[in-house]
PDB file of N, CA and C in Angstrom:
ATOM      1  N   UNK A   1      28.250  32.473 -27.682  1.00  0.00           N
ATOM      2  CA  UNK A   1      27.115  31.590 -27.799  1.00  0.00           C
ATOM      3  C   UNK A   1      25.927  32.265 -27.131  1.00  0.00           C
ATOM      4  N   UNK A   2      24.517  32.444 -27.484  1.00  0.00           N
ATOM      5  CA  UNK A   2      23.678  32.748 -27.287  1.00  0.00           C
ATOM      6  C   UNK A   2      22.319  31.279 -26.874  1.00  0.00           C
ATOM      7  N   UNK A   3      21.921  31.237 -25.700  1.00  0.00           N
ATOM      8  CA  UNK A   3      21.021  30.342 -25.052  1.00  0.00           C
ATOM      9  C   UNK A   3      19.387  30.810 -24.956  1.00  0.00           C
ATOM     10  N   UNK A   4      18.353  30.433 -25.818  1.00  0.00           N
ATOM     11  CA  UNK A   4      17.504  30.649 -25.518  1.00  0.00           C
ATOM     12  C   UNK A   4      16.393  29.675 -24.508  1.00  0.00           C
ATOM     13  N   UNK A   5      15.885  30.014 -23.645  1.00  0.00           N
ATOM     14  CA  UNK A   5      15.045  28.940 -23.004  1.00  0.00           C
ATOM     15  C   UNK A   5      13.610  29.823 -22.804  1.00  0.00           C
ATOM     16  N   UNK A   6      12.566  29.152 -22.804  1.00  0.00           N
ATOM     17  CA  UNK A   6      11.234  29.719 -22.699  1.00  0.00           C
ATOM     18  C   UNK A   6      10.374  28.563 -22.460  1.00  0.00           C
ATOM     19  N   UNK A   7       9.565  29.033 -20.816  1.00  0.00           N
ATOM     20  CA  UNK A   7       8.825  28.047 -20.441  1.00  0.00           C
ATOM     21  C   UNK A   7       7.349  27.933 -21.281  1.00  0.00           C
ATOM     22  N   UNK A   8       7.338  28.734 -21.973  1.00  0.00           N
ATOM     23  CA  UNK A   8       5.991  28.548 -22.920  1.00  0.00           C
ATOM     24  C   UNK A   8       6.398  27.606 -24.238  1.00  0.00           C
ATOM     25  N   UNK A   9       7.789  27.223 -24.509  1.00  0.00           N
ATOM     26  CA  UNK A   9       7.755  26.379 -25.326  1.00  0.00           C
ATOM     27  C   UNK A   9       7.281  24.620 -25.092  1.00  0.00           C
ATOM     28  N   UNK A  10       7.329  24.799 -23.955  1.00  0.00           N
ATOM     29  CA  UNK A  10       6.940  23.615 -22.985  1.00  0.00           C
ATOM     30  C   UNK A  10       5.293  23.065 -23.788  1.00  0.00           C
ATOM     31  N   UNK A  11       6.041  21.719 -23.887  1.00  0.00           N
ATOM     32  CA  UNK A  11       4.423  21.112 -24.529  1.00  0.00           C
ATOM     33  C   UNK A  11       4.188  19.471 -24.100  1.00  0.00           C
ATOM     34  N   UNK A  12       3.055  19.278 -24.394  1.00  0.00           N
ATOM     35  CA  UNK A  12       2.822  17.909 -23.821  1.00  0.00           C
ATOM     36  C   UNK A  12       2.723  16.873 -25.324  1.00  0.00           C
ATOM     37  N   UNK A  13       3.663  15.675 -25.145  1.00  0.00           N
ATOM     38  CA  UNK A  13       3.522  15.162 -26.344  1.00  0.00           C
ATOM     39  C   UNK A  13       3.249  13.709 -25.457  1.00  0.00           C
ATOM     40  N   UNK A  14       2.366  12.633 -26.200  1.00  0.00           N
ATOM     41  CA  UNK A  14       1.634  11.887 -25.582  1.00  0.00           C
ATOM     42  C   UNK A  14       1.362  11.788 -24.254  1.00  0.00           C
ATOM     43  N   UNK A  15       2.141  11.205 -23.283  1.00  0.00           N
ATOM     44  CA  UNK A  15       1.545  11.402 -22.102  1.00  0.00           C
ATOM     45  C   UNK A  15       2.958  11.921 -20.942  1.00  0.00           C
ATOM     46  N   UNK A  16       3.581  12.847 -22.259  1.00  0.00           N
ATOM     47  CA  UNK A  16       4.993  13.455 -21.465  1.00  0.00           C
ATOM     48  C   UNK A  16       4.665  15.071 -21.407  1.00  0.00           C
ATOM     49  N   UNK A  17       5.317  15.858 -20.899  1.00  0.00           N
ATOM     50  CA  UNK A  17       5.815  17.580 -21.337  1.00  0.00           C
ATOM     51  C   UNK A  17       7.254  17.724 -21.958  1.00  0.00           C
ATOM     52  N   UNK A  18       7.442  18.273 -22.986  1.00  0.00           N
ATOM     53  CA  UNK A  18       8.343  18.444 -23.633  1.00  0.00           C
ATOM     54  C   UNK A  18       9.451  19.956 -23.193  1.00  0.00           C
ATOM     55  N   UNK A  19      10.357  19.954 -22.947  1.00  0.00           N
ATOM     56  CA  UNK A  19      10.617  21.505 -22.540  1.00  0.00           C
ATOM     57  C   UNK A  19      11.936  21.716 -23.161  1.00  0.00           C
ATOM     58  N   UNK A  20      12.569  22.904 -23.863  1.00  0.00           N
ATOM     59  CA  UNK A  20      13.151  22.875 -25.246  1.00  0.00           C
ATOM     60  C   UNK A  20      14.138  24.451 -24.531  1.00  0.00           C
ATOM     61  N   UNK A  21      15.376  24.096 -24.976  1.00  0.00           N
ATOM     62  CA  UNK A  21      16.408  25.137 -24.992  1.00  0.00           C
ATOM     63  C   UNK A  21      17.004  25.338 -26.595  1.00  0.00           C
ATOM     64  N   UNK A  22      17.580  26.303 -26.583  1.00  0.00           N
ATOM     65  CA  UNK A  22      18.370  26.097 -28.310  1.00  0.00           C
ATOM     66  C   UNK A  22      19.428  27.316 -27.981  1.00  0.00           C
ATOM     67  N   UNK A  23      20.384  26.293 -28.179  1.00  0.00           N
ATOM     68  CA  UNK A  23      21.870  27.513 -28.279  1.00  0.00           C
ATOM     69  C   UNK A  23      22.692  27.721 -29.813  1.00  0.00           C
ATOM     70  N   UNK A  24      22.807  28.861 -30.084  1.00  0.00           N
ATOM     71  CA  UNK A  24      23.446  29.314 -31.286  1.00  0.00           C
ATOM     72  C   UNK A  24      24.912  29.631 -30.728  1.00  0.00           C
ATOM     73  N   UNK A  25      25.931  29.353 -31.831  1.00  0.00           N
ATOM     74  CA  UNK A  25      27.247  30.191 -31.617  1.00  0.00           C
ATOM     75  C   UNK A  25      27.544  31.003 -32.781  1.00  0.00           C
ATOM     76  N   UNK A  26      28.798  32.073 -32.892  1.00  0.00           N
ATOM     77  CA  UNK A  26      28.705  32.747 -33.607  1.00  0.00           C
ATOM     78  C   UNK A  26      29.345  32.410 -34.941  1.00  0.00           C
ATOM     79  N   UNK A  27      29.511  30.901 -35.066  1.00  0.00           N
ATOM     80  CA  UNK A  27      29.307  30.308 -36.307  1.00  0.00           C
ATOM     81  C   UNK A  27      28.038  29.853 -37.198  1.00  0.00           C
ATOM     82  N   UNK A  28      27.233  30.049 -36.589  1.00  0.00           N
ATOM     83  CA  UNK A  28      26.057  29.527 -37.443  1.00  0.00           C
ATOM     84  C   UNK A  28      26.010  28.040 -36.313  1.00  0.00           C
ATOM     85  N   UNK A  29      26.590  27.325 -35.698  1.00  0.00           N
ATOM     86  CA  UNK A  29      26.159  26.381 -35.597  1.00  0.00           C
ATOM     87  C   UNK A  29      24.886  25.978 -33.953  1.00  0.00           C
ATOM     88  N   UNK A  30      24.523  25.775 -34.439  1.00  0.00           N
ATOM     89  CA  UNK A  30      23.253  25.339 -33.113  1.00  0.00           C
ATOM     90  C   UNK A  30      22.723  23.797 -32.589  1.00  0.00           C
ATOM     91  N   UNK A  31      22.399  24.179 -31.315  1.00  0.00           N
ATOM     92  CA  UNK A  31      21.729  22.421 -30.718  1.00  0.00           C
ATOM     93  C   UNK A  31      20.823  23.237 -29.741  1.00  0.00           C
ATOM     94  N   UNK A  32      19.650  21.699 -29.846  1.00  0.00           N
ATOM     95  CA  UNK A  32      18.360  21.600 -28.876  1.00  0.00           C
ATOM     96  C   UNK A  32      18.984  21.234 -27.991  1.00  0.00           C
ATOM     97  N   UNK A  33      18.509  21.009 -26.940  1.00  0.00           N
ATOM     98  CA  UNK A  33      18.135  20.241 -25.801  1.00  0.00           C
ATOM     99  C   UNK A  33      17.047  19.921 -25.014  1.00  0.00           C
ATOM    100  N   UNK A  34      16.425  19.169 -25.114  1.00  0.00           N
ATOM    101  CA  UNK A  34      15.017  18.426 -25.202  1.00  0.00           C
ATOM    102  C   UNK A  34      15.270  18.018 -23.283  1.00  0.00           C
ATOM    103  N   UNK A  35      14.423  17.951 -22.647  1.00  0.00           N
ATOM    104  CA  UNK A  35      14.494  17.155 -21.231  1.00  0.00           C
ATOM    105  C   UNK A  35      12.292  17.044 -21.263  1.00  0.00           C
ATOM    106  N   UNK A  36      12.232  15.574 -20.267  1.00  0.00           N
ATOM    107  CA  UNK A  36      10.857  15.168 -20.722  1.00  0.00           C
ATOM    108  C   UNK A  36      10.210  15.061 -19.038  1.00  0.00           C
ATOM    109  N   UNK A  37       8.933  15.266 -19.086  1.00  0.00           N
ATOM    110  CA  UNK A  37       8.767  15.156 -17.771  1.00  0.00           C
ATOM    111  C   UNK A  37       7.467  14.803 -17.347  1.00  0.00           C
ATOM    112  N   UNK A  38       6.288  13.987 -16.015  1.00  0.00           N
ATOM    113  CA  UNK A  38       5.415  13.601 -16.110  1.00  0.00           C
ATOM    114  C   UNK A  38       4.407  15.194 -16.303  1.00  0.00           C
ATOM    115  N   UNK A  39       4.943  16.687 -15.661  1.00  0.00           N
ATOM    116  CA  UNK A  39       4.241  17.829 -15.822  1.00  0.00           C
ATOM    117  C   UNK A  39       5.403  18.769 -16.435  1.00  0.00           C
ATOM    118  N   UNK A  40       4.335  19.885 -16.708  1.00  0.00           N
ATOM    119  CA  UNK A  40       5.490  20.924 -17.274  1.00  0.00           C
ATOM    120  C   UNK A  40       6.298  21.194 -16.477  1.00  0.00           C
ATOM    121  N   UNK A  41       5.879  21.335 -15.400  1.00  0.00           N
ATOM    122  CA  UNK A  41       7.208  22.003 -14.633  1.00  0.00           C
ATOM    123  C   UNK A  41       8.285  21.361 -14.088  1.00  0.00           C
ATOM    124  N   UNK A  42       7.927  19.575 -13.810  1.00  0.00           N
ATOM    125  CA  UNK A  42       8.627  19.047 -13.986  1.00  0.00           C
ATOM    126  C   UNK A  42       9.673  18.818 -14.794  1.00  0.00           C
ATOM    127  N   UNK A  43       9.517  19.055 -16.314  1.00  0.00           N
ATOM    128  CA  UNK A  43       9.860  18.954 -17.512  1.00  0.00           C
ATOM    129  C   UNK A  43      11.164  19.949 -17.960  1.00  0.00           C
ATOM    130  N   UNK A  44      11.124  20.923 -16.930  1.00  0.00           N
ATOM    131  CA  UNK A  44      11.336  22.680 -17.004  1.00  0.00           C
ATOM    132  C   UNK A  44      12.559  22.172 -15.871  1.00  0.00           C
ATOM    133  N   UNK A  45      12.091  21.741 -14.948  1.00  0.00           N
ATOM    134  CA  UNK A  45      13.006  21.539 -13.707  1.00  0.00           C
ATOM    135  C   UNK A  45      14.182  21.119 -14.081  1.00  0.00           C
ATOM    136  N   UNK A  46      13.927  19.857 -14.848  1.00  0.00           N
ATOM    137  CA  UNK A  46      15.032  18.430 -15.232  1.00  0.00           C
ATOM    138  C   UNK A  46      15.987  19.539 -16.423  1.00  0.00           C
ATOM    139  N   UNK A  47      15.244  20.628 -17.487  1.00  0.00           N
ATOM    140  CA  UNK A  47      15.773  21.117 -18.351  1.00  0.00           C
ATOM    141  C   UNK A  47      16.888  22.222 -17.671  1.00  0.00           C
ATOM    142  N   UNK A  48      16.427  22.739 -16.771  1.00  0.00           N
ATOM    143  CA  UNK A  48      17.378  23.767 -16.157  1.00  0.00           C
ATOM    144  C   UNK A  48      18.264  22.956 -15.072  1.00  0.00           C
ATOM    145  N   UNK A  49      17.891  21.611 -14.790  1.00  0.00           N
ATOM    146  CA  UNK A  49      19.480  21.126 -13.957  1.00  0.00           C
ATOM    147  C   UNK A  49      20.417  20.532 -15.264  1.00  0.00           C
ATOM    148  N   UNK A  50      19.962  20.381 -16.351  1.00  0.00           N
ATOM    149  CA  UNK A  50      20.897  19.779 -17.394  1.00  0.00           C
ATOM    150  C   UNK A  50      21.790  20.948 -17.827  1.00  0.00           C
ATOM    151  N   UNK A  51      21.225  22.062 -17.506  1.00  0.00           N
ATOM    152  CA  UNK A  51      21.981  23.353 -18.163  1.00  0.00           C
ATOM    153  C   UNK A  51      23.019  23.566 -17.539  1.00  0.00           C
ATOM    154  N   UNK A  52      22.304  23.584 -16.001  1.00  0.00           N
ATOM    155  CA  UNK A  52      23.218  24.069 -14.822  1.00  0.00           C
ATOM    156  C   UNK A  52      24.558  23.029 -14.862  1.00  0.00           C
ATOM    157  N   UNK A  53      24.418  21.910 -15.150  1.00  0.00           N
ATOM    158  CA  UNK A  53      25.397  20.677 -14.884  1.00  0.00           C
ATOM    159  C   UNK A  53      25.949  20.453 -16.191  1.00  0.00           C
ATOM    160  N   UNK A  54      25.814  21.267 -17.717  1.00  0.00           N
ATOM    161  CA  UNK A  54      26.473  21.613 -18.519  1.00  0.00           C
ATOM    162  C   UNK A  54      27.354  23.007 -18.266  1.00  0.00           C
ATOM    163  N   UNK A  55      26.957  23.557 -17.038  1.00  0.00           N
ATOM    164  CA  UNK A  55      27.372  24.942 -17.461  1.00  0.00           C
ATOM    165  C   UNK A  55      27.664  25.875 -18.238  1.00  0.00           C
ATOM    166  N   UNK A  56      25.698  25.802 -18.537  1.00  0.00           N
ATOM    167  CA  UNK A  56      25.299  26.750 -19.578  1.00  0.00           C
ATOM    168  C   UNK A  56      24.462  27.700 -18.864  1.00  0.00           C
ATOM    169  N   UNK A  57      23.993  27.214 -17.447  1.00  0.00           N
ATOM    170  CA  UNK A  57      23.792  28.507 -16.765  1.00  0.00           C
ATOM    171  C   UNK A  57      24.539  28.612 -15.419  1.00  0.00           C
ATOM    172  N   UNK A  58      24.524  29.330 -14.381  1.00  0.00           N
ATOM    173  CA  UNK A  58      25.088  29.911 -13.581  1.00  0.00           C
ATOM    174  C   UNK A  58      24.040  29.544 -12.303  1.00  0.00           C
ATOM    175  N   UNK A  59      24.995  28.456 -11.321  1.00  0.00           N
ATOM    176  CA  UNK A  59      24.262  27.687 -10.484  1.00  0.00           C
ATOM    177  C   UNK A  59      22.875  28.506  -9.654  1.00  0.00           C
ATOM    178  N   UNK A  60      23.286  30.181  -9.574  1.00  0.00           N
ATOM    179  CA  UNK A  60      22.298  31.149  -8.729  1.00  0.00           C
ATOM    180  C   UNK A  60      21.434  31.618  -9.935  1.00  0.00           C
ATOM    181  N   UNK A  61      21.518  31.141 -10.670  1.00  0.00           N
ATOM    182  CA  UNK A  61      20.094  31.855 -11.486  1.00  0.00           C
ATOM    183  C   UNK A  61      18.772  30.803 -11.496  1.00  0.00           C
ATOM    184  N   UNK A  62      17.969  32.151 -10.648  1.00  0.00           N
ATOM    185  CA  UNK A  62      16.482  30.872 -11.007  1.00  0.00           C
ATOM    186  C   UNK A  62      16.011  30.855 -12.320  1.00  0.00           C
ATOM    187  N   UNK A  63      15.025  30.088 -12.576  1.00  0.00           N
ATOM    188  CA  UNK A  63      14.457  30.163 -13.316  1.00  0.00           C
ATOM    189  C   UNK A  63      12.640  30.260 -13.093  1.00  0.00           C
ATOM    190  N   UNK A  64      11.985  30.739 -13.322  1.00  0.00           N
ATOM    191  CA  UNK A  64      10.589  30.801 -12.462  1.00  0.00           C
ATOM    192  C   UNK A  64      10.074  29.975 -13.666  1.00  0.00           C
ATOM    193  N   UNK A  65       8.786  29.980 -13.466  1.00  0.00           N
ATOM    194  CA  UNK A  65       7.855  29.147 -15.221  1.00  0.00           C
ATOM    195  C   UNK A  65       7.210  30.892 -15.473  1.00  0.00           C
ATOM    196  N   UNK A  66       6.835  30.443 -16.254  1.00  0.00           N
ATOM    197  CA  UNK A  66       7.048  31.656 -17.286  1.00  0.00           C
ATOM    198  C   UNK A  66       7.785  32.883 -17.675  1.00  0.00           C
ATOM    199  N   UNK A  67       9.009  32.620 -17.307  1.00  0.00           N
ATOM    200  CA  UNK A  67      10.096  33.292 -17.326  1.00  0.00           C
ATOM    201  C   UNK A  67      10.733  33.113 -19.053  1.00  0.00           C
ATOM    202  N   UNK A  68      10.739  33.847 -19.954  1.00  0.00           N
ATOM    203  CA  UNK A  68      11.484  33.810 -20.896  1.00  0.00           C
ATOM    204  C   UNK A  68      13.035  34.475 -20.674  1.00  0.00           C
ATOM    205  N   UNK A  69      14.027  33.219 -21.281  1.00  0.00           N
ATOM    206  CA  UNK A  69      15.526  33.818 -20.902  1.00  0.00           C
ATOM    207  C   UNK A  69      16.314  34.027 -22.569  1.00  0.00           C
ATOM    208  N   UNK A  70      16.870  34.960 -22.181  1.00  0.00           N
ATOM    209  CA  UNK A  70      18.282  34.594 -23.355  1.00  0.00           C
ATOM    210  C   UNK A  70      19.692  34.610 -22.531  1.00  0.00           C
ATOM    211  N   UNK A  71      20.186  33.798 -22.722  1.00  0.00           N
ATOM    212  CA  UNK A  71      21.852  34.165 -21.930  1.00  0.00           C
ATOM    213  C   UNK A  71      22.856  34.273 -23.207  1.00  0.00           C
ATOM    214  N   UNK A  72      23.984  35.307 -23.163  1.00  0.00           N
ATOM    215  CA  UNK A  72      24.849  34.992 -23.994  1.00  0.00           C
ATOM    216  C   UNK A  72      25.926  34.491 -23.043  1.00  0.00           C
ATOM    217  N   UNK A  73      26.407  34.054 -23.819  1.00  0.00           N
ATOM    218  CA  UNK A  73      27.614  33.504 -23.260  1.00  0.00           C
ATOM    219  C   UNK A  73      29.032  32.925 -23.995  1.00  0.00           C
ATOM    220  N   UNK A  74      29.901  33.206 -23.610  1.00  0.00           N
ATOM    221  CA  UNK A  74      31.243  33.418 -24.206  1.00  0.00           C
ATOM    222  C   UNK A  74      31.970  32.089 -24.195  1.00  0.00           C
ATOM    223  N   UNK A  75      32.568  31.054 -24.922  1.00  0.00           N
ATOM    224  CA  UNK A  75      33.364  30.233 -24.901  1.00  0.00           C
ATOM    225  C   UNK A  75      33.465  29.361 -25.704  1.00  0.00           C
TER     226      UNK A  75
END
Protein backbone atom coordinates (compact mmCIF):
# COMPACT_ATOMS: atom_id res chain seq x y z
CA UNK A 1 0.00 0.00 0.00
CA UNK A 2 1.25 3.32 -0.89
CA UNK A 3 0.06 6.65 1.43
CA UNK A 4 0.12 9.92 0.03
CA UNK A 5 -0.32 13.04 2.35
CA UNK A 6 0.50 16.72 1.35
CA UNK A 7 -0.01 19.73 3.44
CA UNK A 8 -0.67 21.88 0.38
CA UNK A 9 -3.67 19.86 -0.35
CA UNK A 10 -5.12 21.46 2.67
CA UNK A 11 -8.06 23.82 1.79
CA UNK A 12 -10.63 25.86 3.39
CA UNK A 13 -14.21 24.91 2.54
CA UNK A 14 -16.82 27.25 4.15
CA UNK A 15 -15.71 28.15 7.36
CA UNK A 16 -13.58 24.74 7.88
CA UNK A 17 -9.81 23.54 6.42
CA UNK A 18 -10.04 20.49 4.67
CA UNK A 19 -6.80 18.21 4.86
CA UNK A 20 -6.76 15.01 2.54
CA UNK A 21 -4.60 11.67 2.59
CA UNK A 22 -5.19 8.94 -0.23
CA UNK A 23 -3.89 5.40 0.05
CA UNK A 24 -3.60 3.02 -2.95
CA UNK A 25 -2.94 -0.83 -2.69
CA UNK A 26 -1.52 -2.95 -5.16
CA UNK A 27 -4.90 -3.88 -6.31
CA UNK A 28 -6.12 -0.90 -7.76
CA UNK A 29 -8.12 -0.26 -4.78
CA UNK A 30 -7.97 3.22 -2.88
CA UNK A 31 -9.54 5.53 0.08
CA UNK A 32 -9.48 9.29 1.21
CA UNK A 33 -9.34 10.33 4.41
CA UNK A 34 -10.72 13.67 4.95
CA UNK A 35 -10.11 15.19 8.82
CA UNK A 36 -11.68 19.04 9.22
CA UNK A 37 -10.40 21.72 11.28
CA UNK A 38 -11.08 25.50 12.57
CA UNK A 39 -7.16 26.26 10.72
CA UNK A 40 -5.02 24.41 8.44
CA UNK A 41 -2.88 23.22 10.69
CA UNK A 42 -5.24 22.29 12.87
CA UNK A 43 -6.87 20.32 10.14
CA UNK A 44 -3.30 18.62 9.35
CA UNK A 45 -2.86 17.85 13.11
CA UNK A 46 -6.31 15.87 13.62
CA UNK A 47 -5.28 14.18 9.93
CA UNK A 48 -1.92 12.83 11.10
CA UNK A 49 -3.31 11.56 14.66
CA UNK A 50 -6.03 9.56 12.59
CA UNK A 51 -3.16 7.97 10.66
CA UNK A 52 -1.03 7.44 13.56
CA UNK A 53 -4.09 5.66 15.49
CA UNK A 54 -4.85 3.72 12.19
CA UNK A 55 -1.40 2.73 11.90
CA UNK A 56 -0.72 4.09 8.78
CA UNK A 57 2.09 5.99 10.10
CA UNK A 58 4.76 5.29 12.58
CA UNK A 59 4.13 7.01 16.03
CA UNK A 60 8.01 8.94 15.59
CA UNK A 61 7.41 10.39 12.35
CA UNK A 62 6.72 14.11 12.30
CA UNK A 63 5.06 15.63 10.10
CA UNK A 64 5.99 19.50 9.63
CA UNK A 65 3.27 21.71 7.27
CA UNK A 66 4.61 21.78 4.20
CA UNK A 67 6.07 18.64 4.21
CA UNK A 68 4.97 16.45 1.22
CA UNK A 69 4.99 12.53 2.20
CA UNK A 70 4.62 9.24 0.41
CA UNK A 71 4.88 6.13 2.71
CA UNK A 72 4.72 2.69 1.29
CA UNK A 73 3.72 0.32 3.25
CA UNK A 74 3.25 -3.40 3.35
CA UNK A 75 0.09 -5.28 4.63
Amino acid sequence: MELYINCNWTERCANAYIAEAIAWSENGNHATIYSLGITAEEAHAKLVDALRELKLLPEAAPMKDGDASKESRSG
